[in-house]
Every structure is written in structure tokens, then in C-alpha cells.
N, C-alpha and C. Protein backbone atom coordinates (compact mmCIF):
# COMPACT_ATOMS: atom_id res chain seq x y z
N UNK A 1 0.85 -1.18 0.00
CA UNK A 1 0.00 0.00 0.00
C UNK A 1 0.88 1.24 0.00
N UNK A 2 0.53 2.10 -1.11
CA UNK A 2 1.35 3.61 -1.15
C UNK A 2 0.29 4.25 0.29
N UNK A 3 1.44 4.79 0.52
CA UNK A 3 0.28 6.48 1.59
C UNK A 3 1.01 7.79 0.65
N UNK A 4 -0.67 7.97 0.23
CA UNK A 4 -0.65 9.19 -0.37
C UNK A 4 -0.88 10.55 0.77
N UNK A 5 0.34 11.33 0.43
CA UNK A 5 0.21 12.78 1.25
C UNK A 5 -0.98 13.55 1.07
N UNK A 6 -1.44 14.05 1.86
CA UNK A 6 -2.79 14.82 1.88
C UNK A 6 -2.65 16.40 1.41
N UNK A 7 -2.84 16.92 0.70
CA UNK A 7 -2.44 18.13 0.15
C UNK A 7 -2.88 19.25 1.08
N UNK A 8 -2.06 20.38 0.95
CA UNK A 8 -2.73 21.55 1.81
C UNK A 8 -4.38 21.75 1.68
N UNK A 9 -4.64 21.57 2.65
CA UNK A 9 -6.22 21.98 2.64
C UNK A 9 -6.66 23.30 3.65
N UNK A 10 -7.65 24.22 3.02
CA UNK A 10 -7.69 25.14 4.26
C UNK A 10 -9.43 25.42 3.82
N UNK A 11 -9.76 25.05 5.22
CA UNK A 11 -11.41 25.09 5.55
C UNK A 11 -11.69 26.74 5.91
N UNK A 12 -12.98 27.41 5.37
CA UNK A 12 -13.44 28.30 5.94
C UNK A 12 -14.89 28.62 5.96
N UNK A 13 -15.78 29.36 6.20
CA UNK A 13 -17.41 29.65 6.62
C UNK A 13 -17.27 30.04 4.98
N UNK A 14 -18.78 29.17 4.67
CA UNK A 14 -19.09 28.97 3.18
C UNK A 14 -20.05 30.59 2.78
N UNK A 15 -19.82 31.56 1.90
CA UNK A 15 -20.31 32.51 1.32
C UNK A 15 -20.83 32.41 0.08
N UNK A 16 -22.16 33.29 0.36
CA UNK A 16 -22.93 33.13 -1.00
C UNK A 16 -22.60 33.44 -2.03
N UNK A 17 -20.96 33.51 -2.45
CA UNK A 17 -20.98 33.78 -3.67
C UNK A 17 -19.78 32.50 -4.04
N UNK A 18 -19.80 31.22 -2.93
CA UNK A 18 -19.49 30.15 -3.31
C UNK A 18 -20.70 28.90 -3.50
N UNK A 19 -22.17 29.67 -3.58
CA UNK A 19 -23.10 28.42 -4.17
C UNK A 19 -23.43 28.05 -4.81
N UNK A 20 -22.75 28.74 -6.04
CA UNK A 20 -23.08 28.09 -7.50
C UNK A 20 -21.45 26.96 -8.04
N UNK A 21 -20.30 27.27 -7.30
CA UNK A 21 -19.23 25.86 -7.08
C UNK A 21 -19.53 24.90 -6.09
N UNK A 22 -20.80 25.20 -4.95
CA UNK A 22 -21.18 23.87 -4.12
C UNK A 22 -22.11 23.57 -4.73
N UNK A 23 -23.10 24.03 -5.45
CA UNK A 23 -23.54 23.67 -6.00
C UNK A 23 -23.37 22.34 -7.36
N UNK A 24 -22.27 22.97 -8.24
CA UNK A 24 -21.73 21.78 -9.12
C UNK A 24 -21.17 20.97 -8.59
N UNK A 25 -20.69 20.72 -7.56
CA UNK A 25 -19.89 19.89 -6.57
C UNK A 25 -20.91 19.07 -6.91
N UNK A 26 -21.69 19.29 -5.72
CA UNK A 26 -22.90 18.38 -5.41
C UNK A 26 -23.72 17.97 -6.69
N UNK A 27 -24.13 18.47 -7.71
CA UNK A 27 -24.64 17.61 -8.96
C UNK A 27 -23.48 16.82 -9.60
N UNK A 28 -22.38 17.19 -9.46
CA UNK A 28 -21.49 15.98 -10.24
C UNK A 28 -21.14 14.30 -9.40
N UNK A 29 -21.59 14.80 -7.75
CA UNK A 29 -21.33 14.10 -7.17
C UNK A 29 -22.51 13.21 -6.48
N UNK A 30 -23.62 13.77 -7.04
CA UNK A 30 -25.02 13.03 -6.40
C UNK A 30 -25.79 13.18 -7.57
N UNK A 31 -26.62 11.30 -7.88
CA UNK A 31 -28.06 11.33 -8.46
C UNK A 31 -28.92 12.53 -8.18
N UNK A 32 -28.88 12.76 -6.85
CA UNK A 32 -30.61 13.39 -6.27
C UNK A 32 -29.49 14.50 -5.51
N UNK A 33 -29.04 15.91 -6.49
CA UNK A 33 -28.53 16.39 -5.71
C UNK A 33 -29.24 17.43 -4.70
N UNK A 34 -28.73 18.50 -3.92
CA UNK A 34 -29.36 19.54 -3.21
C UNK A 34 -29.41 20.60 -4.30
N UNK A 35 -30.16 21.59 -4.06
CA UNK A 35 -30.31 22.70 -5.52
C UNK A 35 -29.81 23.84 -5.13
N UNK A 36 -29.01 24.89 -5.36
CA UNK A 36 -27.94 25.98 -5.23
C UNK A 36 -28.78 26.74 -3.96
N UNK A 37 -30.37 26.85 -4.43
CA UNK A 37 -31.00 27.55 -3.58
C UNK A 37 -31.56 26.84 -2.12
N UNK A 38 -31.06 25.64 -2.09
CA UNK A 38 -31.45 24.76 -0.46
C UNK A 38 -30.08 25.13 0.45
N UNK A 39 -28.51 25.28 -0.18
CA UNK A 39 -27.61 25.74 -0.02
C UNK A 39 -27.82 27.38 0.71
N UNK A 40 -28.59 27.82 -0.27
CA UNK A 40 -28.62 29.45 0.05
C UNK A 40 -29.95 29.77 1.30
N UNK A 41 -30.67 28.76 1.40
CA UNK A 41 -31.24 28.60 2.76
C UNK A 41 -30.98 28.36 3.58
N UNK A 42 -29.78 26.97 3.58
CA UNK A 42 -29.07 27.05 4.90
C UNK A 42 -28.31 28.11 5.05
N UNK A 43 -27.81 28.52 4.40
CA UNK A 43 -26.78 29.85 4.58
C UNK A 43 -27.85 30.97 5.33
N UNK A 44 -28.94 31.09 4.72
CA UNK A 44 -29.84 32.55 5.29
C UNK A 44 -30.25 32.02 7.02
N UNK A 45 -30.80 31.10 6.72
CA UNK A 45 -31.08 30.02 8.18
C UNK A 45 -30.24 30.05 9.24
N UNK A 46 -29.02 30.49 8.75
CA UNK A 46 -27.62 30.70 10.03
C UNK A 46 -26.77 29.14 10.58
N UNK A 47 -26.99 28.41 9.53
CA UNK A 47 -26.67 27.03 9.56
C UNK A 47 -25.10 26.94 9.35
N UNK A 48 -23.88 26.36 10.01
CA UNK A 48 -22.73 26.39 10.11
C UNK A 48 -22.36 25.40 8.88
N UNK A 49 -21.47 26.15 7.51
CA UNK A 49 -21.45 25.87 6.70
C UNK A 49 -20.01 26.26 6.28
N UNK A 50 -19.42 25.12 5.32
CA UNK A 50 -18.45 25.27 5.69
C UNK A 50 -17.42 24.92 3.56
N UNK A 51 -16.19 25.86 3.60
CA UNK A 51 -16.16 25.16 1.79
C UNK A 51 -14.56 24.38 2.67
N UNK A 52 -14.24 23.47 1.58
CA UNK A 52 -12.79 23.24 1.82
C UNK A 52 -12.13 23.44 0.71
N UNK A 53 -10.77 23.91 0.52
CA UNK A 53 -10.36 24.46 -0.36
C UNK A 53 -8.79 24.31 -0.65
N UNK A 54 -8.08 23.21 -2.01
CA UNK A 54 -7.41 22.74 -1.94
C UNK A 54 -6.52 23.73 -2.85
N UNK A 55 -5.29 24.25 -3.15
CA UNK A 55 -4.41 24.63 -3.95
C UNK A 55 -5.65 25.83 -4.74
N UNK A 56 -6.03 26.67 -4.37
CA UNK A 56 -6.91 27.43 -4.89
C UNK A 56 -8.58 26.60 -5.54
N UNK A 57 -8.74 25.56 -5.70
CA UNK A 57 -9.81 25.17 -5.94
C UNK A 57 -10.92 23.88 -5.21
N UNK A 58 -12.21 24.92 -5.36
CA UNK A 58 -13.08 23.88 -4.02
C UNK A 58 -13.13 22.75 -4.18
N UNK A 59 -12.58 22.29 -3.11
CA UNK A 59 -12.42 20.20 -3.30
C UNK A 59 -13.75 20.24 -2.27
N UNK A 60 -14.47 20.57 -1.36
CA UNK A 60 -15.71 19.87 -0.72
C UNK A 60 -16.72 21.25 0.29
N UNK A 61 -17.26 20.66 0.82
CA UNK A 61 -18.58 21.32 1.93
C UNK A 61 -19.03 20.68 2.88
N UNK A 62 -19.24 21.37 3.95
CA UNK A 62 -20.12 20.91 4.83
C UNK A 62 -21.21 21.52 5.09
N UNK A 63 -22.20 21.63 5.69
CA UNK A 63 -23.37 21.75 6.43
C UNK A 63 -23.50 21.03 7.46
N UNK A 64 -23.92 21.82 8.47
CA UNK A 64 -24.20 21.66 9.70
C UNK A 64 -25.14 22.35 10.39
N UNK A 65 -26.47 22.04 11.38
CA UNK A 65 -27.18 22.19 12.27
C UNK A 65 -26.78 22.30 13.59
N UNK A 66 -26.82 22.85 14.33
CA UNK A 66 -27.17 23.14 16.00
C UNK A 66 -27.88 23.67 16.34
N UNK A 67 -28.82 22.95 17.39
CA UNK A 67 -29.72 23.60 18.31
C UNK A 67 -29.90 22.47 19.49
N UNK A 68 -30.48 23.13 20.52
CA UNK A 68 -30.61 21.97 21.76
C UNK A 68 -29.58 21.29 22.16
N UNK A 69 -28.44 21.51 21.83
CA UNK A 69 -27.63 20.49 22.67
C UNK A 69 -26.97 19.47 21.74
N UNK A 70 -27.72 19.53 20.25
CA UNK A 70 -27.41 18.42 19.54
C UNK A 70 -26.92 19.11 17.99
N UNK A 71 -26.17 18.60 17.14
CA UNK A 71 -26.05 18.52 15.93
C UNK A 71 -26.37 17.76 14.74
N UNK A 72 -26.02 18.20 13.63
CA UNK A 72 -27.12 17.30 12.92
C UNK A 72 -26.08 17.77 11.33
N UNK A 73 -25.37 17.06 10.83
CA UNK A 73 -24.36 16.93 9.95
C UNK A 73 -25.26 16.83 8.71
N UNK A 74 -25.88 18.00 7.82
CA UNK A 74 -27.07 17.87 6.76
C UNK A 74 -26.32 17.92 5.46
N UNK A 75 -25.00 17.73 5.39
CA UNK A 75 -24.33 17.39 3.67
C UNK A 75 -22.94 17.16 4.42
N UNK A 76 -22.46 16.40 3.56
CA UNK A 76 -21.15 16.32 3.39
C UNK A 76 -20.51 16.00 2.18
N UNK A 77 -19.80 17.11 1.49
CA UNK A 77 -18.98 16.06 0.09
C UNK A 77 -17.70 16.24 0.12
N UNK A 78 -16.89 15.56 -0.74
CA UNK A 78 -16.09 16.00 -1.53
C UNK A 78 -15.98 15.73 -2.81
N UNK A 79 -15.06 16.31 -3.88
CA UNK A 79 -15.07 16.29 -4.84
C UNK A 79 -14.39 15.46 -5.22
N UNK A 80 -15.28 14.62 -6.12
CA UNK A 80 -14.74 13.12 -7.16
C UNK A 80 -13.23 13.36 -7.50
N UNK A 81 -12.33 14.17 -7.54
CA UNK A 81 -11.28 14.14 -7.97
C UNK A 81 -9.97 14.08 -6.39
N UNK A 82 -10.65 14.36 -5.69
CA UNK A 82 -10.07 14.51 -4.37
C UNK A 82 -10.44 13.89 -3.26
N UNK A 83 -11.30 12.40 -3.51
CA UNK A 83 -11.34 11.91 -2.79
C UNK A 83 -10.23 10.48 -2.28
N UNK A 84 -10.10 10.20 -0.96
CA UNK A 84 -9.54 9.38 -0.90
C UNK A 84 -7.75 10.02 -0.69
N UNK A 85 -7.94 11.17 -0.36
CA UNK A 85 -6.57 11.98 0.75
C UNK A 85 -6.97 12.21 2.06
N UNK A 86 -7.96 11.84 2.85
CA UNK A 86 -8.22 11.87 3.99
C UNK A 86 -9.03 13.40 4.06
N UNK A 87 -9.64 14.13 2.99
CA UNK A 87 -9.72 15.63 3.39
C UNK A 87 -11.63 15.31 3.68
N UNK A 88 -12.38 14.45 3.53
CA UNK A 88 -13.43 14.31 3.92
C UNK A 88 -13.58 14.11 5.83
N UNK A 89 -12.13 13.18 6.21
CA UNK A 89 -11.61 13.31 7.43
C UNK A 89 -11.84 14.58 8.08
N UNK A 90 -10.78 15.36 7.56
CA UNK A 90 -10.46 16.65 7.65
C UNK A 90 -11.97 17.69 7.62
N UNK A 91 -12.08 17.50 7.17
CA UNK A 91 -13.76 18.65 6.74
C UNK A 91 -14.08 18.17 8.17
N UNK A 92 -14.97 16.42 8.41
CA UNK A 92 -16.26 16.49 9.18
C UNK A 92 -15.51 16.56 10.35
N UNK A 93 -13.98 16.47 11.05
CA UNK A 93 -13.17 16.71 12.18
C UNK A 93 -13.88 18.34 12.33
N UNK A 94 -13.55 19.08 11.39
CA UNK A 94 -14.03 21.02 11.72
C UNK A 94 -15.31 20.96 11.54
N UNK A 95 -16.42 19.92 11.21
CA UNK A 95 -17.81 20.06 11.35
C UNK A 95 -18.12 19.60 12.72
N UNK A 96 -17.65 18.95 13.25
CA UNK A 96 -17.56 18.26 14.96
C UNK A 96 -16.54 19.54 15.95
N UNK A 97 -15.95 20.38 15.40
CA UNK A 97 -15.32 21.05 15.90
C UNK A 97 -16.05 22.13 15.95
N UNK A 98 -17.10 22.53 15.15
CA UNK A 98 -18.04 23.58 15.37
C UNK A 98 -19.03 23.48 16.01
N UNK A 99 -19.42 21.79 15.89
CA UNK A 99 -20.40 21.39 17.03
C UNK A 99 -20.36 21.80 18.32
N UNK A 100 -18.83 21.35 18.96
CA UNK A 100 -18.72 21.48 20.14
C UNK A 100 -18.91 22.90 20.50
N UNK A 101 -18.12 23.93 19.90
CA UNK A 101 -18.27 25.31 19.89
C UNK A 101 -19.35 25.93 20.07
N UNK A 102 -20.16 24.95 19.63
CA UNK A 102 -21.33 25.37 19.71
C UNK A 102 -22.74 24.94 20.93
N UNK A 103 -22.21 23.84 21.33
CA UNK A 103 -22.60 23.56 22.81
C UNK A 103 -23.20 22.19 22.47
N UNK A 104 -23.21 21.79 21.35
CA UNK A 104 -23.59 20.17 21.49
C UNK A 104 -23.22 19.16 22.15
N UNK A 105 -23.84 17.96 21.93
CA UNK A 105 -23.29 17.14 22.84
C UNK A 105 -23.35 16.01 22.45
N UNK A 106 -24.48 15.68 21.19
CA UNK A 106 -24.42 14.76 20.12
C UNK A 106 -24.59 15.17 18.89
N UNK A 107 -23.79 14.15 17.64
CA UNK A 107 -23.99 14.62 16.51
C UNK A 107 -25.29 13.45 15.66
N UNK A 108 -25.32 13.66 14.82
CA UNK A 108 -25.91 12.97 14.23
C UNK A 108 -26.31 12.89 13.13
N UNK A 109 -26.54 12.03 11.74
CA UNK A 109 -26.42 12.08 10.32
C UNK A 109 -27.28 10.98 9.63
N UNK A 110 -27.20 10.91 8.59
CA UNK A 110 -28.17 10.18 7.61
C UNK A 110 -26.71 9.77 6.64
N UNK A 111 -26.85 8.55 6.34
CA UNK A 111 -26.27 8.05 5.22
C UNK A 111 -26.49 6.94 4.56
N UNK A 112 -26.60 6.95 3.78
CA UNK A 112 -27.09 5.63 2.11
C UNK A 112 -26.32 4.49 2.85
N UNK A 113 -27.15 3.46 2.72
CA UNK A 113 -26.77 1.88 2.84
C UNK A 113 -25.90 2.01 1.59
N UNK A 114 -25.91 2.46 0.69
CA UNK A 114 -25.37 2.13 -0.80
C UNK A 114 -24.07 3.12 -0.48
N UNK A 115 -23.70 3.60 0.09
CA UNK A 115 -22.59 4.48 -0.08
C UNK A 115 -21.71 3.80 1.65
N UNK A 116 -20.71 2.68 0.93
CA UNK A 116 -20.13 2.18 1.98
C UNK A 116 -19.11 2.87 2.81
N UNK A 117 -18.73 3.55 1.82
CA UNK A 117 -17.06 4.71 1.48
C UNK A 117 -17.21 5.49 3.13
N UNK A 118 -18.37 6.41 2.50
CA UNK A 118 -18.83 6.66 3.63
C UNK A 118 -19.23 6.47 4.96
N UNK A 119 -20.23 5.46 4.98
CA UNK A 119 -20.41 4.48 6.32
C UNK A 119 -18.91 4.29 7.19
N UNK A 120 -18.07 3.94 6.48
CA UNK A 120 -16.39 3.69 7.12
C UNK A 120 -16.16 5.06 7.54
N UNK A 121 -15.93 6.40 6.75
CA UNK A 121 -15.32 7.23 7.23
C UNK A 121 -16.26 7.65 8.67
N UNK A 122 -17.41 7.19 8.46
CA UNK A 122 -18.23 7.76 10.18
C UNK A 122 -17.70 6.55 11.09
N UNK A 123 -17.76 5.69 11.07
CA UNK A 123 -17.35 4.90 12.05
C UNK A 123 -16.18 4.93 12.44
N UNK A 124 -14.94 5.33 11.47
CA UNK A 124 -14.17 5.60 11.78
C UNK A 124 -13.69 6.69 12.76
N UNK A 125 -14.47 7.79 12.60
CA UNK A 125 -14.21 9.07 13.72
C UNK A 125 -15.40 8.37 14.92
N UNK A 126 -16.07 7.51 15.28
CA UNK A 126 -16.80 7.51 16.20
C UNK A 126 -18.06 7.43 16.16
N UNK A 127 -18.49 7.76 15.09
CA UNK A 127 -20.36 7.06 14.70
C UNK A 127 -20.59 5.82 14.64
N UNK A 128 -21.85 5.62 15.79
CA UNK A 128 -22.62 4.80 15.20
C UNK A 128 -23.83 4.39 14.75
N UNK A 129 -24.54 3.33 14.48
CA UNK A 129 -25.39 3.08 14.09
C UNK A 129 -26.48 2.81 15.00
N UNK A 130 -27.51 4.21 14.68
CA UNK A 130 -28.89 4.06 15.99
C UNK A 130 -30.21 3.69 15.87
N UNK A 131 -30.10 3.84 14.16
CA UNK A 131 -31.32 3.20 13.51
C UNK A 131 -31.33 3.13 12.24
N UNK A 132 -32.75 3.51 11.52
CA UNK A 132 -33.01 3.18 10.04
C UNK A 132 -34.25 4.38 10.01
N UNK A 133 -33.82 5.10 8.83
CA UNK A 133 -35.21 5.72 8.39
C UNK A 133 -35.71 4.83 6.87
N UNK A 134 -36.64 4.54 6.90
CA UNK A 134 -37.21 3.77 5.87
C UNK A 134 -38.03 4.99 4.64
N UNK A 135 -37.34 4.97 3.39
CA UNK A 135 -37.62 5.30 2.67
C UNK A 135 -37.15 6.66 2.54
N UNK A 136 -35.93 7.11 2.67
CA UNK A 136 -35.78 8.22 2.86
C UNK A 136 -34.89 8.70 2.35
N UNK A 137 -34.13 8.56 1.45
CA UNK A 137 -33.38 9.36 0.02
C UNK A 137 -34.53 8.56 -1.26
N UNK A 138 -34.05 9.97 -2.20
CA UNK A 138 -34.92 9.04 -3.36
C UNK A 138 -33.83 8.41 -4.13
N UNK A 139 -34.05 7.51 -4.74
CA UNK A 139 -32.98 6.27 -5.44
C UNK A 139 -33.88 6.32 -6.64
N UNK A 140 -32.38 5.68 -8.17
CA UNK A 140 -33.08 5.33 -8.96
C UNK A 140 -34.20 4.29 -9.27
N UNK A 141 -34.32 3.50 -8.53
CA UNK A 141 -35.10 2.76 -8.01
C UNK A 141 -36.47 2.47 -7.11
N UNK A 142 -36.89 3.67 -7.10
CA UNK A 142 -37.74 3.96 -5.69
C UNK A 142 -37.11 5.05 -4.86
N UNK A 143 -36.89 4.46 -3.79
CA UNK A 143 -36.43 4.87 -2.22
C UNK A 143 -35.74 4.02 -1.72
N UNK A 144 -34.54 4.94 -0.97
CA UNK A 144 -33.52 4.17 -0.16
C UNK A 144 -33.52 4.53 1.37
N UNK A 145 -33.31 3.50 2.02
CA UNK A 145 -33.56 3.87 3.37
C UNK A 145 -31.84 4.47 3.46
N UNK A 146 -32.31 5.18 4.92
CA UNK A 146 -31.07 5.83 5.74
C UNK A 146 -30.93 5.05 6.63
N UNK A 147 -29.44 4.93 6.85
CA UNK A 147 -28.48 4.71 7.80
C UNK A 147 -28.62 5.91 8.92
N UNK A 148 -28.90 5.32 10.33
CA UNK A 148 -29.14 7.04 11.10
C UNK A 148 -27.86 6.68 12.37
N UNK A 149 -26.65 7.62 11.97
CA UNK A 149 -25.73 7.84 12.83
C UNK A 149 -25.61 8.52 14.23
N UNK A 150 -25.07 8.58 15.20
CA UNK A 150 -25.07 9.28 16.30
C UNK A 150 -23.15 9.02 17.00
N UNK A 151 -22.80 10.01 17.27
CA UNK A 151 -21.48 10.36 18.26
C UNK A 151 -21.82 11.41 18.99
N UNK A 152 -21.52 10.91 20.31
CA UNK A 152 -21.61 11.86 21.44
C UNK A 152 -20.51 12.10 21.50
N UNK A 153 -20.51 13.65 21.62
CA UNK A 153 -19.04 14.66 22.18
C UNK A 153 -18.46 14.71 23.34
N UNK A 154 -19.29 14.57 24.40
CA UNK A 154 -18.94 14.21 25.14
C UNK A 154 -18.85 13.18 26.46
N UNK A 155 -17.67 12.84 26.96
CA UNK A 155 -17.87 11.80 27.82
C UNK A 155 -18.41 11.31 28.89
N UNK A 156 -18.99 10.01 28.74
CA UNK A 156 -20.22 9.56 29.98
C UNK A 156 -19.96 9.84 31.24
């Protein structure tokens, strides 16, 4: 196995005049993507949002929720060309890092049975598995249920 070096990456609070590049992100990288303007709602909404940004060009995003005590991780990508340097690592580490900042105390997420890639990188930082939402991305196929994650921030 090579270990590939992870390139400079530098995360900062996502601005509306980066939602038409999260935007293509996210349609090149999802069937059923989010639409520039669900982006520009979380942004108006005051939702902790986040671009990552490799050698001058956007490799990914986050979105994030807080309220009550809890978080709620509502996108995560990166970009098909940059995946697989650990920077999806990197992103949801500063999406859990804003959590806390923010007074949470659990996180919590949705992810595709069909998207394994993923499933690993949450378990890997500490998610796990708390249930199932049934029917709840749309698939070419119908509907795909969610995977429903949870990590608590802090200790019992």
C-alpha cells in the first residue's frame, strides 16, 4: 500500500458567492442532488457551513445544524477528484469542531446503505449506528432507506 500525502487543505465559513461551485460539486457528485438555492437557505437560516479548499480550488462542503444540545451533519462532500486523501476526514473533524463550539453534545447524520465509502469514514471518527429511516433518500429505483448515525461529544 502507497500512503498518499494529503495536500494543503484550508477550511473556511461557506459565502454566497461560493453556491453556484457547491452547488456543481454536489450535482457531479449526487443522483438526487441539493439545488444551489437549499444551499442558500441554509446559509440565510444561520446554519454552520463550511467550503474546503485545496491549492486554490473547491475540493468539498459541509453543512451543519445546532440547536438543543445536539447537531445534525445535513451534507457532506467531496469532490470526485479529491477523494480518498483523507480531506473528507479533515472537513467532518471542523464540522464536529463547530459542534462542540457550539454547545452540542451529540452529533448525528443520515447516510445511504449504498454508499459504503462513507459508512467507514463515520465509524471511523466515532459514529454509530442508531437506527433506520425507511424510505428516505430518493434512489433510482424507488427509495432508499437511511443509515441514522449518532457520536456523542462528550464523555459519559
Amino acid at each position: 500500500m502507497v500512503a498518499v500525502a494529503r495536500p494543503h487543505a484550508e477550511v473556511r465559513a461557506m459565502r454566497r458567492e461560493d453556491l453556484p461551485g457547491v452547488a456543481a460539486l454536489e450535482r457531479a457528485a449526487y443522483d438526487f442532488p441539493w439545488s444551489e438555492g437549499i444551499f442558500g437557505d441554509c446559509l440565510k437560516a444561520g446554519h454552520p457551513a463550511w467550503v474546503l479548499w485545496v491549492e486554490g480550488e473547491m475540493a468539498g462542503y459541509g453543512v451543519l445544524s445546532v440547536a438543543a444540545g445536539e447537531a445534525h451533519v445535513l451534507n457532506l462532500c467531496i469532490s470526485q477528484n479529491q477523494r480518498g486523501l483523507g480531506l473528507g476526514r479533515h472537513l467532518l473533524r471542523r464540522l464536529l469542531d463547530v459542534a462542540r463550539w457550539n454547545g452540542a453534545e451529540r452529533v448525528f447524520l443520515e447516510v445511504r446503505p449504498s454508499n459504503p465509502v462513507a459508512q467507514t469514514l463515520y465509524r471511523s471518527i466515532g459514529f454509530e449506528e442508531i437506527g433506520r429511516r425507511p424510505n428516505y433518500y430518493p434512489a433510482k429505483q424507488g427509495r432508499e432507506d437511511a443509515i441514522v448515525m449518532a457520536l456523542d461529544l462528550v464523555a459519559p
